[in-house]
Protein backbone atom coordinates (compact mmCIF):
# COMPACT_ATOMS: atom_id res chain seq x y z
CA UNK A 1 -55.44 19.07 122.95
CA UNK A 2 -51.92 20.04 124.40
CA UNK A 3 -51.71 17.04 126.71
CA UNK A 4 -52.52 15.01 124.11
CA UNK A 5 -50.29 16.19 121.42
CA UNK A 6 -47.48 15.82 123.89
CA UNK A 7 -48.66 12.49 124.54
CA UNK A 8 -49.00 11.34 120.64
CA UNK A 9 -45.13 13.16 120.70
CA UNK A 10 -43.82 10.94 123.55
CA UNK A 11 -45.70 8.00 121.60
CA UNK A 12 -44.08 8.59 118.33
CA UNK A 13 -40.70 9.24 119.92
CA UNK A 14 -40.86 5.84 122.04
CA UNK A 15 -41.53 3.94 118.24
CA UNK A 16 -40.38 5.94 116.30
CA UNK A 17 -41.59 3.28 113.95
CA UNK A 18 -43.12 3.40 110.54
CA UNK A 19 -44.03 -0.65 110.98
CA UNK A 20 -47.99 -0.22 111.66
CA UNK A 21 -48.21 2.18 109.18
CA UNK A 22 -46.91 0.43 106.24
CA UNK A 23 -48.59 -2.30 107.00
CA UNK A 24 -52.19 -0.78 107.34
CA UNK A 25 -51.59 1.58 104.86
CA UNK A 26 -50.33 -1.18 102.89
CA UNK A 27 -51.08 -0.68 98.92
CA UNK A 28 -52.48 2.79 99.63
CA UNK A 29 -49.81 4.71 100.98
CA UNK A 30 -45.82 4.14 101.46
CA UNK A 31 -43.83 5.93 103.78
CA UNK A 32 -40.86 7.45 102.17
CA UNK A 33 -39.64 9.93 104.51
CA UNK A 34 -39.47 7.80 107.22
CA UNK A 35 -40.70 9.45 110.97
CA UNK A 36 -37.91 11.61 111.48
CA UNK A 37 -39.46 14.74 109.60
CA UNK A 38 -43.31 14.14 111.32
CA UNK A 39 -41.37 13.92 115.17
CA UNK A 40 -39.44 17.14 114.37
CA UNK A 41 -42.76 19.20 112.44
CA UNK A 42 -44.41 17.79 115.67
CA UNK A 43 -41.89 19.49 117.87
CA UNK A 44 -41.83 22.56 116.21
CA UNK A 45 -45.86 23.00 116.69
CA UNK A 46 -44.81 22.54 120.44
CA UNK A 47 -42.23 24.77 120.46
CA UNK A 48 -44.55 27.34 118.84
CA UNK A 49 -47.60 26.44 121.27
CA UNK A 50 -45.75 25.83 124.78
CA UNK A 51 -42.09 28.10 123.84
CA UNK A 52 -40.69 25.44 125.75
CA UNK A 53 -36.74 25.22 124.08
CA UNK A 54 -36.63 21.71 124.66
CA UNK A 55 -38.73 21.29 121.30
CA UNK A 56 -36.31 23.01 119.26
CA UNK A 57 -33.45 20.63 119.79
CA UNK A 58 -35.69 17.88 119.52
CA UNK A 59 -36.65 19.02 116.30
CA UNK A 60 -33.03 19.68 115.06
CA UNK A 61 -31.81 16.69 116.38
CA UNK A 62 -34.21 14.31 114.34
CA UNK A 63 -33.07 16.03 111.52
CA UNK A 64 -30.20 14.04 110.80
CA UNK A 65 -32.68 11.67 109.67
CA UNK A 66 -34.75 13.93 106.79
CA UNK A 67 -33.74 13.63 103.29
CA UNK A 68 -30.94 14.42 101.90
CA UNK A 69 -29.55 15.66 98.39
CA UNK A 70 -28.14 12.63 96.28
CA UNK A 71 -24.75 11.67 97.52
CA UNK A 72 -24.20 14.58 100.01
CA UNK A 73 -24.94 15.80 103.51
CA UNK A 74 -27.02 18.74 101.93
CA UNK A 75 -31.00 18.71 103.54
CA UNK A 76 -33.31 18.18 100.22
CA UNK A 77 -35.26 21.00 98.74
CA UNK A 78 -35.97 19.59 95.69
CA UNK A 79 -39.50 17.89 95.79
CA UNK A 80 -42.66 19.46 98.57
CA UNK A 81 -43.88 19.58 101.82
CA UNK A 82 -46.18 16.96 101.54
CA UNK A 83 -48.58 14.52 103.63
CA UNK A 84 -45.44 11.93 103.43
CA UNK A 85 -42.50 14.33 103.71
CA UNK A 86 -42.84 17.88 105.83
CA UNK A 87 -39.19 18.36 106.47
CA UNK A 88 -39.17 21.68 103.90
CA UNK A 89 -42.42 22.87 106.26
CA UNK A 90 -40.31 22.40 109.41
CA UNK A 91 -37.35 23.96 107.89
CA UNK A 92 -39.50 27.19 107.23
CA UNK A 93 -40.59 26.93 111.25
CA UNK A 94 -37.22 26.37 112.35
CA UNK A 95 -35.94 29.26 110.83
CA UNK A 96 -38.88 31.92 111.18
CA UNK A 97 -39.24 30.45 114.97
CA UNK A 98 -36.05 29.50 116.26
CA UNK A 99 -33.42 31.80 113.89
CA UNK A 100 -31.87 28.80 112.73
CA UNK A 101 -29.93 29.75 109.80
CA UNK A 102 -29.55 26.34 108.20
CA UNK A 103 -32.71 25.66 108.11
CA UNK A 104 -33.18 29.01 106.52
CA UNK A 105 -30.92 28.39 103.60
CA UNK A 106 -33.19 25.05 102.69
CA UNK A 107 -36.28 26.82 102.74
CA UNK A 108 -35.00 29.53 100.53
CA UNK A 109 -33.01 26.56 98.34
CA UNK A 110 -36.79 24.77 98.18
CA UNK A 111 -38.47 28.16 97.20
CA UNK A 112 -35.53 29.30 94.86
CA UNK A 113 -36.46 26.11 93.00
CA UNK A 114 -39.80 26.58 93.05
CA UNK A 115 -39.18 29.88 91.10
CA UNK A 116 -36.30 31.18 89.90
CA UNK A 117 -34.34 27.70 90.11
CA UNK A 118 -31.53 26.86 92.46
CA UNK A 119 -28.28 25.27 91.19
CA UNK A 120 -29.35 25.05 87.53
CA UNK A 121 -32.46 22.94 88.34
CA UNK A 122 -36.41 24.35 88.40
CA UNK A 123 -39.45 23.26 88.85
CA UNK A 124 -41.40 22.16 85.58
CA UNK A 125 -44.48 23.82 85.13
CA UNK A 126 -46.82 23.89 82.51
CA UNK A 127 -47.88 26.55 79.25
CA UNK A 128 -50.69 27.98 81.87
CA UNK A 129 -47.56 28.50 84.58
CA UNK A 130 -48.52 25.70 87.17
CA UNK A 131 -45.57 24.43 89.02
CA UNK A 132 -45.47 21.11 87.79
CA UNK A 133 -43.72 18.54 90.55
CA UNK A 134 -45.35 15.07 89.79
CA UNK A 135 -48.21 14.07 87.24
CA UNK A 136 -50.91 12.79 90.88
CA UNK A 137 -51.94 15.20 92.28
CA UNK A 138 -50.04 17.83 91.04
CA UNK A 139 -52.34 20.55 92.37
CA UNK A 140 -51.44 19.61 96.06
CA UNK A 141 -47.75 19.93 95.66
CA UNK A 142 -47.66 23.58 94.12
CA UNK A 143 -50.18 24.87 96.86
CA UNK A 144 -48.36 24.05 99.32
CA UNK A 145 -45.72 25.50 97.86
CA UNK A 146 -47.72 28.27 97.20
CA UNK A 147 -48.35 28.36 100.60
CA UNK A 148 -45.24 28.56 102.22
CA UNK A 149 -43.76 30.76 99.45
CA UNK A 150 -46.56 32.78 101.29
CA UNK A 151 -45.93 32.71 104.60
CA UNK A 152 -41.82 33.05 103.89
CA UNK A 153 -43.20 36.39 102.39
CA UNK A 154 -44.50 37.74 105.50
CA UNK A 155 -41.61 36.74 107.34
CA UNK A 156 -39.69 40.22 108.57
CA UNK A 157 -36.45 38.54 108.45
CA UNK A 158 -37.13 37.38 104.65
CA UNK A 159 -34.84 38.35 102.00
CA UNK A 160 -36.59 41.25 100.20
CA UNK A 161 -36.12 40.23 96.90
CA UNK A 162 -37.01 36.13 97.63
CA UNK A 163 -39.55 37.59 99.46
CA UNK A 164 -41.32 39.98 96.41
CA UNK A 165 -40.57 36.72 94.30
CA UNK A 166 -42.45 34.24 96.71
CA UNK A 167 -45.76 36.40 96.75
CA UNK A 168 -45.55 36.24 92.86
CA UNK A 169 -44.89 32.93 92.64
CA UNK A 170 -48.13 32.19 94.99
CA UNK A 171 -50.55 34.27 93.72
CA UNK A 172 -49.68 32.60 90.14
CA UNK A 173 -50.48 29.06 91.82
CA UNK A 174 -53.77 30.36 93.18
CA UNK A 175 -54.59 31.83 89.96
């Protein structure tokens, strides 16, 4: 499975294309993020499986590319890791893995407004409490949250308070 994740790597890196995609998944499923976010999530699993450095930087450096908040250089927090989009997912592996601060603040920016709200904006979420980010699927979106809010939890260098906040905020989704 290793050889062949660093081959499927290597592949995507040598594309780095979202052309055969879009046009099987044509009318089914569009690409938004782009690659840049899968090619560093991919690295990250490497980095985690092999420890080999090299995977880090890869990671960080296709991170110019990941989306950004409107009209700024700021990484965006604001919507969820998602089958399209896993830049907030790598951000979370960045830090906990590789002590990358940066990547730090965006997780706890994504989680803040997941809960408690960041910069004046929150998450919607309905009279029963579900985080509410978009009306298909909306169950997928604040799992995942959920779900990361969970593992930032566990995370010894998480901020203690963010920390008691996340394991709140993800036992109320799974409830």
């Amino acid at each position: 499975c290793l050889k062949h994740a660093k081959e499927l790597l290597a592949f995507a890196e040598a594309t780095k294309s979202d052309e055969g995609y879009m046009k099987q998944a044509a009318g089914y499923y569009s690409s938004y993020s782009g690659f840049n976010d899968e090619i560093s999530w991919a690295s990250m699993w490497l980095y985690i499986v092999t420890g080999d450095e090299s995977y880090v930087e890869k990671a960080k450096s296709y991170s110019t590319g990941w989306s950004k908040v409107d009209q700024s250089d700021e990484i965006a927090y604001g919507w969820a890791h998602s089958w399209d989009d896993v830049h907030i997912g790598t951000c979370l592996l960045l830090a906990k893995y590789a002590g990358e601060a940066q990547y730090k603040q965006v997780i706890e920016n994504h989680l803040d407004y997941w809960t408690v709200g960041h910069n004046g904006d929150r998450i919607k979420y309905t009279p029963k409490g579900l985080a509410w980010c978009d009306t298909w699927g909306s169950l997928r979106y604040a799992t995942t949250t959920a779900f990361l809010a969970a593992i930032y939890a566990d995370w010894n260098e998480a901020d203690a308070t963010r920390a008691a906040t996340c394991q709140t905020f993800a036992k109320s989704q799974a409830d």
